[in-house]
N, C-alpha and C. Protein backbone atom coordinates (compact mmCIF):
# COMPACT_ATOMS: atom_id res chain seq x y z
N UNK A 1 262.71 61.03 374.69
CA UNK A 1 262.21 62.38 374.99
C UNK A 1 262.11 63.22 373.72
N UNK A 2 263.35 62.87 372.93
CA UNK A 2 263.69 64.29 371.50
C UNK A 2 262.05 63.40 371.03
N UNK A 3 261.72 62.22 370.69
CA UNK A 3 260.84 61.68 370.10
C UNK A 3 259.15 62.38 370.15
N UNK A 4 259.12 62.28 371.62
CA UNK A 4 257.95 62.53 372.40
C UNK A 4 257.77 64.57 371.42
N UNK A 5 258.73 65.44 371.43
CA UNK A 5 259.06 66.29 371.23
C UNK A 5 258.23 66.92 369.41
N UNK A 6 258.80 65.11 369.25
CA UNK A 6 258.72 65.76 367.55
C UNK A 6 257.17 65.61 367.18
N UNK A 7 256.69 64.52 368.23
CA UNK A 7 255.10 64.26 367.95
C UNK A 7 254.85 65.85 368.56
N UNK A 8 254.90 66.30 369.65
CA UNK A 8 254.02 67.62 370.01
C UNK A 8 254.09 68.25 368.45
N UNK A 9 255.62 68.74 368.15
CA UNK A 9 255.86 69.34 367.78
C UNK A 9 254.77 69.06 365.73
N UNK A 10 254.91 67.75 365.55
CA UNK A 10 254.29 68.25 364.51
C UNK A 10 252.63 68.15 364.82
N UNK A 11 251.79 68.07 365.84
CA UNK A 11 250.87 67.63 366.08
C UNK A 11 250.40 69.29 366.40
N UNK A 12 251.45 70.20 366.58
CA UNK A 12 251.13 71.92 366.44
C UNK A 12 251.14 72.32 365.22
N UNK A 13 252.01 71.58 364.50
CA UNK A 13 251.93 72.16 363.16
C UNK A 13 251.10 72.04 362.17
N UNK A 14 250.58 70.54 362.30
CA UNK A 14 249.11 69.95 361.76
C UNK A 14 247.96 71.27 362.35
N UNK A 15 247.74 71.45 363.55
CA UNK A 15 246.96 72.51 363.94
C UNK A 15 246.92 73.98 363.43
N UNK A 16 247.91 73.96 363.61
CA UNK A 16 248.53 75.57 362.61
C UNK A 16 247.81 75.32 361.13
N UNK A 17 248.41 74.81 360.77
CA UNK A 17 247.78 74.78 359.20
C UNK A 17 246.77 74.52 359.35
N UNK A 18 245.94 73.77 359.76
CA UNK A 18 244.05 74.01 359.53
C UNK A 18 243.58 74.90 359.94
N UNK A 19 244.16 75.44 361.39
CA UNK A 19 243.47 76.70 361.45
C UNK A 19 243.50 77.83 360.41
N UNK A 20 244.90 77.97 359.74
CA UNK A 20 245.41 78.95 358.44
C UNK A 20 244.06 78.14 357.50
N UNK A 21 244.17 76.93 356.94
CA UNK A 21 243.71 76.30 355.86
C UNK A 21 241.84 77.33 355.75
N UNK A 22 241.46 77.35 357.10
CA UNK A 22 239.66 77.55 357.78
C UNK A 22 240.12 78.83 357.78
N UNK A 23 241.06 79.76 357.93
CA UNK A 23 240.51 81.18 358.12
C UNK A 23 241.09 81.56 356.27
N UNK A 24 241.36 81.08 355.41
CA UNK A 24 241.62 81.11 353.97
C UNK A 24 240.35 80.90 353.30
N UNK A 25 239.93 79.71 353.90
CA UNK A 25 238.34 79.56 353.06
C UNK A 25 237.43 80.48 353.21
N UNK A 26 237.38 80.87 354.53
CA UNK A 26 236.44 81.58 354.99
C UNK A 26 236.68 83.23 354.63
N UNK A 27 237.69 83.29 354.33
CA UNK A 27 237.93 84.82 353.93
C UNK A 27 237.83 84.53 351.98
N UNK A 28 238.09 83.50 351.40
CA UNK A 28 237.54 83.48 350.38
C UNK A 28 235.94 83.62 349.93
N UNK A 29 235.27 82.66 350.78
CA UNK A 29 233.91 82.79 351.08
C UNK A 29 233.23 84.46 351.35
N UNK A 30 234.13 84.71 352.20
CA UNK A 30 233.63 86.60 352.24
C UNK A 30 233.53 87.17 351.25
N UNK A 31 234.93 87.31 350.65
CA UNK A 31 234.67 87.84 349.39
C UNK A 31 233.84 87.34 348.10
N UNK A 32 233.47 86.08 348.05
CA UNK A 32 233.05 85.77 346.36
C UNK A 32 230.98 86.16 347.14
N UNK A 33 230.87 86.32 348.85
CA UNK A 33 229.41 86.77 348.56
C UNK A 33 229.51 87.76 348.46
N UNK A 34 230.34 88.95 348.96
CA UNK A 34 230.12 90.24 349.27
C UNK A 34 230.55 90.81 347.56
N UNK A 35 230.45 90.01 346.45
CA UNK A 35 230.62 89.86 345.17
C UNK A 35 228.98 90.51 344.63
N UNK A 36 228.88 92.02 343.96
CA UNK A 36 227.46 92.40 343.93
C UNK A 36 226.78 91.48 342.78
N UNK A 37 225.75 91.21 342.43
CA UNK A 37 224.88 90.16 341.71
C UNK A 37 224.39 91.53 340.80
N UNK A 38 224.50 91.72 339.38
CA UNK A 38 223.70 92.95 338.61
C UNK A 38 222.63 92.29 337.40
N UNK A 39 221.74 93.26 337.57
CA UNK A 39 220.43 92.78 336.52
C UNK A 39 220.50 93.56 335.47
N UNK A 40 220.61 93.71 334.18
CA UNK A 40 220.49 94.29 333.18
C UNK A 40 219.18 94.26 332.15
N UNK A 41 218.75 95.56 331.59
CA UNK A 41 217.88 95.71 330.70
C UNK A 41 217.69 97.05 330.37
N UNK A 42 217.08 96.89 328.96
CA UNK A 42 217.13 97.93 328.18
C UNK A 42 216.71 99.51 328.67
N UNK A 43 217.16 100.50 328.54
CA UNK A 43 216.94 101.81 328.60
C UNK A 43 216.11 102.41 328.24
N UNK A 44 214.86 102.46 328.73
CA UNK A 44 213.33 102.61 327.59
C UNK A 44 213.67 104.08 327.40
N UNK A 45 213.72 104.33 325.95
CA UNK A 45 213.43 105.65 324.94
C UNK A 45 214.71 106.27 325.11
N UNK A 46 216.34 105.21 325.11
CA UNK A 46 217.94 105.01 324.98
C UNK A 46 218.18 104.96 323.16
N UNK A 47 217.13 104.61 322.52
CA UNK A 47 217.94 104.03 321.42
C UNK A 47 217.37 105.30 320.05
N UNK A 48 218.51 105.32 319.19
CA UNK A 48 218.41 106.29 318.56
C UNK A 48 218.81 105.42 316.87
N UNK A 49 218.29 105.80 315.58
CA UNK A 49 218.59 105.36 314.68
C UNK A 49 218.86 106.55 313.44
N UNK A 50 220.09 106.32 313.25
CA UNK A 50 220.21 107.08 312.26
C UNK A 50 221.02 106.88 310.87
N UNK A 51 220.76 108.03 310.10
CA UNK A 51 221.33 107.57 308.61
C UNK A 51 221.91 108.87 308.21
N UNK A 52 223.05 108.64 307.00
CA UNK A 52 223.80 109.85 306.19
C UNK A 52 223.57 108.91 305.26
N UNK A 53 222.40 109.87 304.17
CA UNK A 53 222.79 109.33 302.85
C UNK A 53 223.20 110.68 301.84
N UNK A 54 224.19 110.28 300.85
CA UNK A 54 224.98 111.11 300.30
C UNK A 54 224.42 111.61 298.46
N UNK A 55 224.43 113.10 298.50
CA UNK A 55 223.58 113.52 297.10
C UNK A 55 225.29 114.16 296.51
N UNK A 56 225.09 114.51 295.09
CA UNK A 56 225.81 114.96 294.50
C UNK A 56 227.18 114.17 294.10
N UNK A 57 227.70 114.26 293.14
CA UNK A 57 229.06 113.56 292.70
C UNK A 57 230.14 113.37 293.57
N UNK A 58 229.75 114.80 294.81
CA UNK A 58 231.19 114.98 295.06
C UNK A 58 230.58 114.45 296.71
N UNK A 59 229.01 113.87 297.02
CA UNK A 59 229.04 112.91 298.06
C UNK A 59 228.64 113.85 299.51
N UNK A 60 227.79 114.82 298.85
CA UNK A 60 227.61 115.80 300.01
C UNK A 60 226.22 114.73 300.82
N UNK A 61 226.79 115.26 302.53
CA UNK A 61 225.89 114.22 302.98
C UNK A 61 224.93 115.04 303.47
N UNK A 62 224.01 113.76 303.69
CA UNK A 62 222.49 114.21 304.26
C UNK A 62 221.91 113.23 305.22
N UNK A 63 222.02 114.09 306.39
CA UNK A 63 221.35 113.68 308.10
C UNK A 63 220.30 112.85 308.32
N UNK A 64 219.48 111.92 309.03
CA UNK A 64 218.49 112.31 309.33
C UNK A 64 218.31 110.70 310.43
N UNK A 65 217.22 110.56 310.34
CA UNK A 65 216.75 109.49 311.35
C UNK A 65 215.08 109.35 311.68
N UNK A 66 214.76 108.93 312.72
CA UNK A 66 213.09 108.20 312.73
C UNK A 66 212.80 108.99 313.92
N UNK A 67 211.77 109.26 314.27
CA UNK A 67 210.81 109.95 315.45
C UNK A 67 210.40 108.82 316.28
N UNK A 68 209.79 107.62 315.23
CA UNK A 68 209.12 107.12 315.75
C UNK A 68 209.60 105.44 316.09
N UNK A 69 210.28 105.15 317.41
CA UNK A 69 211.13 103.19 317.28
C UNK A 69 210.60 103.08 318.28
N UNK A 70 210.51 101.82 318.07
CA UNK A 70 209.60 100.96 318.92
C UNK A 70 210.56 99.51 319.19
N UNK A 71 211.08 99.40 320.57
CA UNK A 71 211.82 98.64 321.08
C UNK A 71 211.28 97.34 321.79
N UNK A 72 211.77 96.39 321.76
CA UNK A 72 211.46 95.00 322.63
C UNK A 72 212.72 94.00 322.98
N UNK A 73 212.98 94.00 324.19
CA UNK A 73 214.21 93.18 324.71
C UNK A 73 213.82 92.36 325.88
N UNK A 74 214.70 91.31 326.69
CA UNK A 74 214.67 90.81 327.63
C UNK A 74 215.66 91.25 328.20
N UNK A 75 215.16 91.14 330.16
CA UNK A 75 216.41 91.34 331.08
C UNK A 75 217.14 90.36 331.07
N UNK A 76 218.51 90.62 331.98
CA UNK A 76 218.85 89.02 332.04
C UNK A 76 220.08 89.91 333.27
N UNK A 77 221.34 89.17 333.55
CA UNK A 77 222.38 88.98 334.17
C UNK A 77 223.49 89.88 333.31
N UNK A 78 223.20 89.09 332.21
CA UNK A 78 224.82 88.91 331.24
C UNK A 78 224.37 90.36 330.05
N UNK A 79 224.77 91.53 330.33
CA UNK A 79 224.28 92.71 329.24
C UNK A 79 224.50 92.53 327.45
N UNK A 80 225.25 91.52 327.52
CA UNK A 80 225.46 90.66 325.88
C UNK A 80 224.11 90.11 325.73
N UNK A 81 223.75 89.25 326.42
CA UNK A 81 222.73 88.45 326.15
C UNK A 81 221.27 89.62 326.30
N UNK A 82 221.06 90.87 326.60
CA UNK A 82 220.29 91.58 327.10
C UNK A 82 220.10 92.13 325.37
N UNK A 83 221.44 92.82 324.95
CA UNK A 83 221.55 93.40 323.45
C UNK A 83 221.01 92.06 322.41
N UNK A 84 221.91 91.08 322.56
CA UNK A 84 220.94 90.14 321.57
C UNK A 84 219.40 89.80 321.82
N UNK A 85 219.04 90.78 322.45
CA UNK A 85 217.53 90.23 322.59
C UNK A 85 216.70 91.31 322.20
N UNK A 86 217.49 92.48 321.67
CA UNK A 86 216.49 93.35 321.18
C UNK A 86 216.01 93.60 319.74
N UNK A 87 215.02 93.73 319.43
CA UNK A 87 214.21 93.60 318.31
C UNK A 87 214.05 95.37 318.16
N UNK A 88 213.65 95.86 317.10
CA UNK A 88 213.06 97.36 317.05
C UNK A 88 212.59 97.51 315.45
N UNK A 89 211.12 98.39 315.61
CA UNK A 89 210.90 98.96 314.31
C UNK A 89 210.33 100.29 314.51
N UNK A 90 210.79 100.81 313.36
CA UNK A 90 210.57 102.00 312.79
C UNK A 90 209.83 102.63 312.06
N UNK A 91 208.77 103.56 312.12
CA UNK A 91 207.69 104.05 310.78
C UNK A 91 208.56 105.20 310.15
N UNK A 92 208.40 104.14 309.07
CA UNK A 92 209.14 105.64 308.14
C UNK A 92 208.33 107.08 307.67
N UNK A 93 207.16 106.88 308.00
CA UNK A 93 206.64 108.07 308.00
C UNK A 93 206.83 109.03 309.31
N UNK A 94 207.68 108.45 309.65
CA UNK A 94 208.45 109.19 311.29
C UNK A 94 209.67 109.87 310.90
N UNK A 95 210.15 109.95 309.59
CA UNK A 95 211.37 110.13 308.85
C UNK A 95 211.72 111.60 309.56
N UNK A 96 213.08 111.96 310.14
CA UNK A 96 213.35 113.29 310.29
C UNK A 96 214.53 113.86 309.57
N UNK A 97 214.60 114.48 308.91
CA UNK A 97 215.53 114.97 308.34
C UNK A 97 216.25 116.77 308.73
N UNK A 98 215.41 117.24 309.81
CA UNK A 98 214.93 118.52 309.90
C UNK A 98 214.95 119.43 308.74
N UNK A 99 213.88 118.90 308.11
CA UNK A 99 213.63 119.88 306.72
C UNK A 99 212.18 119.56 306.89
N UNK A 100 211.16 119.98 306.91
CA UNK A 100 209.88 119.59 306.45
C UNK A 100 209.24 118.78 305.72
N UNK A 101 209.99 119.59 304.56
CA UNK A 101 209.77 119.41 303.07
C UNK A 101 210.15 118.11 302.63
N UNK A 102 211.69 117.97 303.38
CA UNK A 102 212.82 117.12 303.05
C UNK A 102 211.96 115.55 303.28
N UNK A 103 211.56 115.90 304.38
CA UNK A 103 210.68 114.87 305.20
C UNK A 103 210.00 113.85 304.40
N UNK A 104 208.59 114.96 304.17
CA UNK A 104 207.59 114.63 303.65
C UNK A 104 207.87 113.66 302.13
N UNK A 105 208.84 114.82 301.64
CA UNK A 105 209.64 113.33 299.74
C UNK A 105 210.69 112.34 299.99
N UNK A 106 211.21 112.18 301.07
CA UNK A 106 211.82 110.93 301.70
C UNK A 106 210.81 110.48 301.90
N UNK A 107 209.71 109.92 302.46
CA UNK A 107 208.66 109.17 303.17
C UNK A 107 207.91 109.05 302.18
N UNK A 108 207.56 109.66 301.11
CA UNK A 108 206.71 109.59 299.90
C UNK A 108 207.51 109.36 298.94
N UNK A 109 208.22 109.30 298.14
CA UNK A 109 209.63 109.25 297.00
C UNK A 109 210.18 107.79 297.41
N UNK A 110 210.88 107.59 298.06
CA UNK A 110 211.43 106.43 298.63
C UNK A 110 210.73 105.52 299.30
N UNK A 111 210.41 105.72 301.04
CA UNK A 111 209.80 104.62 301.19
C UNK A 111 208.60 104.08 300.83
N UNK A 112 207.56 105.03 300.25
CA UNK A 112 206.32 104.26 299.69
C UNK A 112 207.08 103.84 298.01
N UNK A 113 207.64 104.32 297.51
CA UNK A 113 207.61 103.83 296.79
C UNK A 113 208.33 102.38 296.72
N UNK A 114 209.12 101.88 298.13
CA UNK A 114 209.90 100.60 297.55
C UNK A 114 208.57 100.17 299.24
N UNK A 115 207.36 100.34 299.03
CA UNK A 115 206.44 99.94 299.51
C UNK A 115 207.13 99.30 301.58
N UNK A 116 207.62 100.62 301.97
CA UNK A 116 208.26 100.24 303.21
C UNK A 116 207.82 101.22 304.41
N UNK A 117 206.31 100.39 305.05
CA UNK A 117 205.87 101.63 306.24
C UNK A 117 206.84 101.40 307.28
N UNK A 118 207.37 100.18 307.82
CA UNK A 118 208.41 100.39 308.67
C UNK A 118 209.21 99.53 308.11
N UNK A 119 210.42 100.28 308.98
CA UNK A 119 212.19 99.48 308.84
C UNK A 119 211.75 98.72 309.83
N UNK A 120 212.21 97.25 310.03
CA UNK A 120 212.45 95.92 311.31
C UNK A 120 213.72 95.62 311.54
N UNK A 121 214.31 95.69 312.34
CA UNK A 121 216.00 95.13 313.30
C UNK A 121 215.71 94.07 314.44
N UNK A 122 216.81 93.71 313.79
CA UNK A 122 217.12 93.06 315.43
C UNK A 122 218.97 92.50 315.44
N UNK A 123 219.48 93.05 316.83
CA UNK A 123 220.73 92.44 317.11
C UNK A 123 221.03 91.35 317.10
N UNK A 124 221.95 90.33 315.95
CA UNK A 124 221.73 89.07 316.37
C UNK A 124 223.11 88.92 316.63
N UNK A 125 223.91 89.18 316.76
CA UNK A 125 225.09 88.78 317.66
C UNK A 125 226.33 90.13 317.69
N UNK A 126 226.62 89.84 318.85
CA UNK A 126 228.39 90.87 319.61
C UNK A 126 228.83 90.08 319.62
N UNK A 127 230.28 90.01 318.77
CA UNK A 127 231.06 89.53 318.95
C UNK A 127 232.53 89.67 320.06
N UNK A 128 233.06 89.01 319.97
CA UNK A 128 234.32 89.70 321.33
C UNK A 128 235.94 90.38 319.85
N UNK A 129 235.18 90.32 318.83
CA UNK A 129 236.44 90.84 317.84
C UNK A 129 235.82 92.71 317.57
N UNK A 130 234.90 93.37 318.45
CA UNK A 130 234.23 94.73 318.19
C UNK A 130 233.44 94.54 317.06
N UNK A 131 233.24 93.56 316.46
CA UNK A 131 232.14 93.39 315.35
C UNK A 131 230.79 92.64 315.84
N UNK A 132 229.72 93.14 315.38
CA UNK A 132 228.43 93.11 315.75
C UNK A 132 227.47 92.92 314.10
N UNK A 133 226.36 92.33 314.42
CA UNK A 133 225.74 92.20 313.32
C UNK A 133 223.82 92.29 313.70
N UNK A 134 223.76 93.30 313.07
CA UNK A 134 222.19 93.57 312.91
C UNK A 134 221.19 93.34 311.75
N UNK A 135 220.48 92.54 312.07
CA UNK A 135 219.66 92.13 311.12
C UNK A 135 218.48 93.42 310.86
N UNK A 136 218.59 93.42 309.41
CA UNK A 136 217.64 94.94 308.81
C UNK A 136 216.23 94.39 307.83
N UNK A 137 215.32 94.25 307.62
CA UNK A 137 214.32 94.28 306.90
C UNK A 137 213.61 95.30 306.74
N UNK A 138 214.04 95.18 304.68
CA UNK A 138 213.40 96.79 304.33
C UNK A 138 212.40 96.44 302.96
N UNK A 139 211.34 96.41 302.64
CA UNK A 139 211.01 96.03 301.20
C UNK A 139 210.83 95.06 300.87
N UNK A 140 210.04 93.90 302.41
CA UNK A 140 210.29 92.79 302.40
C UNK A 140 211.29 92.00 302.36
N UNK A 141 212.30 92.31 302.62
CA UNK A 141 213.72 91.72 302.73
C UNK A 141 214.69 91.74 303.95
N UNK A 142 215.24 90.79 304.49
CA UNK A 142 216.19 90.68 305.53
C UNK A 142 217.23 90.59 305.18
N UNK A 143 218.67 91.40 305.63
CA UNK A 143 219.55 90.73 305.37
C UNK A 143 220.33 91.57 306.64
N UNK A 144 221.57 90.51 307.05
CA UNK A 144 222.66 90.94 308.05
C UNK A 144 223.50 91.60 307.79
N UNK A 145 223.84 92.92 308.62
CA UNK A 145 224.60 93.90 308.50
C UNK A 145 225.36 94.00 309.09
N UNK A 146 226.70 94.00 308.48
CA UNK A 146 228.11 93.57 309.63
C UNK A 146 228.52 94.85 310.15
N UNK A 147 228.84 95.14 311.22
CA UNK A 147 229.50 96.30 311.28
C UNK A 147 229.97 96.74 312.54
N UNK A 148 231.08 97.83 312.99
CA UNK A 148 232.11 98.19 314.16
C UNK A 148 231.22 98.47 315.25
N UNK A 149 231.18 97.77 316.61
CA UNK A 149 230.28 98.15 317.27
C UNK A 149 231.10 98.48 319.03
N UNK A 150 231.22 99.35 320.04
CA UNK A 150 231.71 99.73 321.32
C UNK A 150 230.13 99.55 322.18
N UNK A 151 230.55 99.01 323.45
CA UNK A 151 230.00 99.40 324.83
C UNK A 151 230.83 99.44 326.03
N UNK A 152 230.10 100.51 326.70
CA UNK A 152 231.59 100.79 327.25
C UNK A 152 229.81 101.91 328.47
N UNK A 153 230.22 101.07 329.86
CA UNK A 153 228.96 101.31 330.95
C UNK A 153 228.23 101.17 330.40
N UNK A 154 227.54 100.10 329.65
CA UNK A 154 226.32 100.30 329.35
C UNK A 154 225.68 100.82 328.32
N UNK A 155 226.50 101.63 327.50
CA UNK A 155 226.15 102.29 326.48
C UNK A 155 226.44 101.61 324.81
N UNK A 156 225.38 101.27 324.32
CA UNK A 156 225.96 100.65 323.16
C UNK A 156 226.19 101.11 321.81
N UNK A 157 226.58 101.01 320.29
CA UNK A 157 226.95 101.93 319.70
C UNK A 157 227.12 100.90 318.12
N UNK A 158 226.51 101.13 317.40
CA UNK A 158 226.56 100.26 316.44
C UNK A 158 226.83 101.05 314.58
N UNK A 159 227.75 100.96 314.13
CA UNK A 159 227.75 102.41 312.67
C UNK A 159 228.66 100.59 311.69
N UNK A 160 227.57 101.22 311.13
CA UNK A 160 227.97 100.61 309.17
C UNK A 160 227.62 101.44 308.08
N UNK A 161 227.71 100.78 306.68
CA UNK A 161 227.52 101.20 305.48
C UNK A 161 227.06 100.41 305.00
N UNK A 162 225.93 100.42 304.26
CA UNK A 162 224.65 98.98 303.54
C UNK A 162 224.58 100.14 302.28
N UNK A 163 224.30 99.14 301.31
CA UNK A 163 223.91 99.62 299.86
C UNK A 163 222.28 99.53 299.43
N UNK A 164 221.58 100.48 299.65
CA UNK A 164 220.04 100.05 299.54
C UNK A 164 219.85 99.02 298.62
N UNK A 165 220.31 99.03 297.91
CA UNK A 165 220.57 98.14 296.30
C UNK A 165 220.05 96.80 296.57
N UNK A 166 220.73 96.65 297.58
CA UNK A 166 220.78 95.32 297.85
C UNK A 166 219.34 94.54 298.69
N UNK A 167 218.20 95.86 299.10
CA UNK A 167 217.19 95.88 299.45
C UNK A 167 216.06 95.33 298.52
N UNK A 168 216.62 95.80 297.05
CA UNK A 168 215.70 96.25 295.63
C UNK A 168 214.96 97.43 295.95
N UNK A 169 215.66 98.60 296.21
CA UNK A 169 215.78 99.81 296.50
C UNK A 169 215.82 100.80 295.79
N UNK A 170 216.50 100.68 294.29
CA UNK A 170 217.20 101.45 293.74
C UNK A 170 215.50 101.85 293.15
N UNK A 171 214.36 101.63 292.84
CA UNK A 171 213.25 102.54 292.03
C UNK A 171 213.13 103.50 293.66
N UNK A 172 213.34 103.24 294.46
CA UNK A 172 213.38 104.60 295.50
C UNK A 172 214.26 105.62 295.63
N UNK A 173 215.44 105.23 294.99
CA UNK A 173 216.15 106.13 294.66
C UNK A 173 216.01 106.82 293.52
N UNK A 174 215.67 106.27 292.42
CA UNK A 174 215.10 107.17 291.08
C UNK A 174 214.00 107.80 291.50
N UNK A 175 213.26 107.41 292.14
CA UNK A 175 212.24 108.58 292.22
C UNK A 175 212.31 109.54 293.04
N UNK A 176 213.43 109.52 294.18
CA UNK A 176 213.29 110.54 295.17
C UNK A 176 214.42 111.67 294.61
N UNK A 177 215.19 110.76 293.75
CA UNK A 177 216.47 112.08 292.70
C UNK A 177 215.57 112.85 291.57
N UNK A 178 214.48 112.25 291.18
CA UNK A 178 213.89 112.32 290.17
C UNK A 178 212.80 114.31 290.75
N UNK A 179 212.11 113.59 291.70
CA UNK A 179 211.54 114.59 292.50
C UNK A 179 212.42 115.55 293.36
N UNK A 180 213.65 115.50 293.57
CA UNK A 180 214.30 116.73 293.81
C UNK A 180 216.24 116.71 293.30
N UNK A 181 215.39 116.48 291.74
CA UNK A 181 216.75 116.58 290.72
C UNK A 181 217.56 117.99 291.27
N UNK A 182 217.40 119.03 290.90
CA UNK A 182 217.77 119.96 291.41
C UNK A 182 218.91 120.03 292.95
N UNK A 183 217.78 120.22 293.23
CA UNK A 183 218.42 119.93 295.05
C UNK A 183 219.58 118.85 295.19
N UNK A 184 219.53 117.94 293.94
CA UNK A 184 220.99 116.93 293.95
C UNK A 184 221.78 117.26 293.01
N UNK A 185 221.90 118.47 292.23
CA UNK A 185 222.96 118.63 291.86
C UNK A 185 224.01 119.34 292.00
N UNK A 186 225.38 118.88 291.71
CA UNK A 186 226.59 119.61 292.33
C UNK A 186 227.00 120.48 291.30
N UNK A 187 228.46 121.07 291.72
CA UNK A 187 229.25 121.62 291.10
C UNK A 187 229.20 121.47 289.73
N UNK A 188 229.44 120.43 289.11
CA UNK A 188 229.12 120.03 287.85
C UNK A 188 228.03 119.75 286.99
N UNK A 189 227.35 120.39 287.77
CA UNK A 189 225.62 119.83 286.98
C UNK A 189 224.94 119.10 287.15
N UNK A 190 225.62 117.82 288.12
CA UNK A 190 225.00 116.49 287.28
C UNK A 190 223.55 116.37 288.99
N UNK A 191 222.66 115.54 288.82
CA UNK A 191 222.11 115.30 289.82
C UNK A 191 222.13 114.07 289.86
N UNK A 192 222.51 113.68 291.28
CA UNK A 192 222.76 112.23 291.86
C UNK A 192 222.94 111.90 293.21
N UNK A 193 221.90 110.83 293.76
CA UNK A 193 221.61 110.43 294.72
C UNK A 193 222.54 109.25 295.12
N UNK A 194 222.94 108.84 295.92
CA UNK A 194 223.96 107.76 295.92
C UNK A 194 223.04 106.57 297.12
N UNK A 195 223.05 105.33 296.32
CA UNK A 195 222.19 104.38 297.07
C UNK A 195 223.73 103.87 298.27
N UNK A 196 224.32 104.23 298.63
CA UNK A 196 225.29 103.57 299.72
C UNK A 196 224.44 104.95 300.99
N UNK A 197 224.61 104.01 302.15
CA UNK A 197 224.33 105.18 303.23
C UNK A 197 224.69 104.59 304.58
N UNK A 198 225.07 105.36 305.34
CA UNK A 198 225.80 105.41 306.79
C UNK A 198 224.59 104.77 307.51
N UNK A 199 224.99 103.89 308.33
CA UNK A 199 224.28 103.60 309.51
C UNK A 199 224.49 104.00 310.79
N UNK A 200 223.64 104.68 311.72
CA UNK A 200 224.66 104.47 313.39
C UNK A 200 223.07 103.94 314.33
N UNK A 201 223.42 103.11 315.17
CA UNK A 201 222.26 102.48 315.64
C UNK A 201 223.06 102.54 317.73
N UNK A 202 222.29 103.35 317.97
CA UNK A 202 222.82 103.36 319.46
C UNK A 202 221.77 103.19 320.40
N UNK A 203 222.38 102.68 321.38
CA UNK A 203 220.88 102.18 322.53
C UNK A 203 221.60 101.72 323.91
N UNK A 204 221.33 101.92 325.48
CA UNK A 204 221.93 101.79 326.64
C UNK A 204 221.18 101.09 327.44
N UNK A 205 222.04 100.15 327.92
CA UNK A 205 221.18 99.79 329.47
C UNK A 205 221.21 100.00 330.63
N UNK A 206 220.56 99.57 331.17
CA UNK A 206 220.50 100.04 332.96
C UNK A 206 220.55 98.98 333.74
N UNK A 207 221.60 99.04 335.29
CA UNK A 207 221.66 98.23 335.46
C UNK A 207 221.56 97.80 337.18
N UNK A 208 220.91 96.93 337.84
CA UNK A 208 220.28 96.80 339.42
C UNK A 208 221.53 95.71 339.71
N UNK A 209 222.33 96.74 340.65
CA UNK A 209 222.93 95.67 341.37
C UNK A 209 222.57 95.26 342.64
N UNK A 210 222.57 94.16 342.95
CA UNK A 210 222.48 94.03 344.91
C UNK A 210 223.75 94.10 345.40
C-alpha cells in the first residue's frame, strides 16, 4: 500500500513541476516579446561643428564654427553602429565667427590659402573606454583625431585639440596673423596666432521604437 502511495505520490510531483517548468517558459517568453525593438538614425540638421582657436601670447580664444554641414549616415538597430556611419562636410566659406569681417579673412587668409573649400569627417570608431576617433581632411590630407567623446539619450558629443600643423597649415596661419597682425596682439606687443585649436563636434539621434 505505503508503495502504491509513493508512485501517486511522485507521479504528482513529476506533474507539479512541468506544470511550474510551462508556466516559467511561458512567462519568460512574455517578457523577452513584450521587449520594445528600436530603430535608430541620424537627427537631420542635430549636428553642430565647432572651433576655439587661440590669438595672442597669453592664448586669448576665438569662437566660431560652419553655417554650412552637410551630413550622410545609415539607420540601423545598434545607435554605435548608426554614429560610425556618419560622414559630413563643411564649406568653409560658411565660416562663422560672428564678426563679419572676422569671417570674410578666416575664409580668405586661411582656408584659401592652404587651398581648403571644404573640411571632410567621418566617425570611424566609439570606443567603450569614452574615446572616439574622427577622421578630418583638410588641405588634402586625412588624418585621425583621437578624442573624449559622451552619449547619453541619444545625444552625441565629441571635443579634441589637433595642431593645424600637422595639416601643412601653418602658410594659413602666417597669412591670416599677417592680415590682422594687430588684432593679435597682446599685452606685450607681440602678435600671434596659435596653430593648436579646440574641437567640439556634436550631433543626436532619433529613435522608433515598437
Amino acid at each position: 500500500m505505503k508503495k502504491g502511495i509513493y508512485i501517486t505520490s511522485f507521479i504528482a510531483l513529476g506533474l507539479i513541476m512541468s506544470a511550474c517548468k510551462g508556466e516559467s517558459e511561458s512567462a519568460a517568453e512574455s517578457i523577452d516579446n513584450s521587449q520594445a525593438a528600436c530603430f535608430y538614425s541620424y537627427n537631420e540638421g542635430a549636428t553642430t561643428f565647432e572651433w576655439t582657436a587661440f590669438k595672442t601670447n597669453d592664448k586669448t580664444p576665438v569662437k566660431g564654427g560652419f553655417n554650412e554641414i552637410s551630413v550622410e549616415s545609415e539607420a540601423s538597430d545598434d545607435p554605435i553602429a548608426v554614429l560610425e556611419s556618419i560622414t559630413f562636410s563643411m564649406k568653409t566659406s560658411s565660416v562663422e565667427t560672428n564678426d563679419e569681417s572676422r569671417n570674410g579673412k578666416v575664409a580668405t587668409f586661411f582656408f584659401e590659402t592652404i587651398n581648403t573649400a571644404t573640411i571632410e569627417g567621418k566617425i570611424k570608431s566609439i570606443g567603450k573606454d569614452g574615446k572616439a576617433i574622427v577622421s578630418v581632411t583638410m588641405n588634402g590630407i586625412t588624418i585621425d583625431v583621437k578624442g573624449d567623446y559622451t552619449l547619453k539619450g541619444g545625444d552625441f558629443s565629441f571635443n579634441s585639440t589637433i595642431d593645424v600643423s600637422s595639416w601643412n597649415a601653418l602658410e594659413g596661419i602666417k597669412a591670416l596673423n599677417a592680415e590682422c597682425n594687430e588684432l593679435h596682439k597682446g599685452k606685450d606687443g607681440v602678435s600671434k596666432l596659435w596653430s593648436e585649436v579646440d574641437l567640439s563636434f556634436t550631433t543626436s539621434l532619433s529613435s522608433d521604437c515598437d
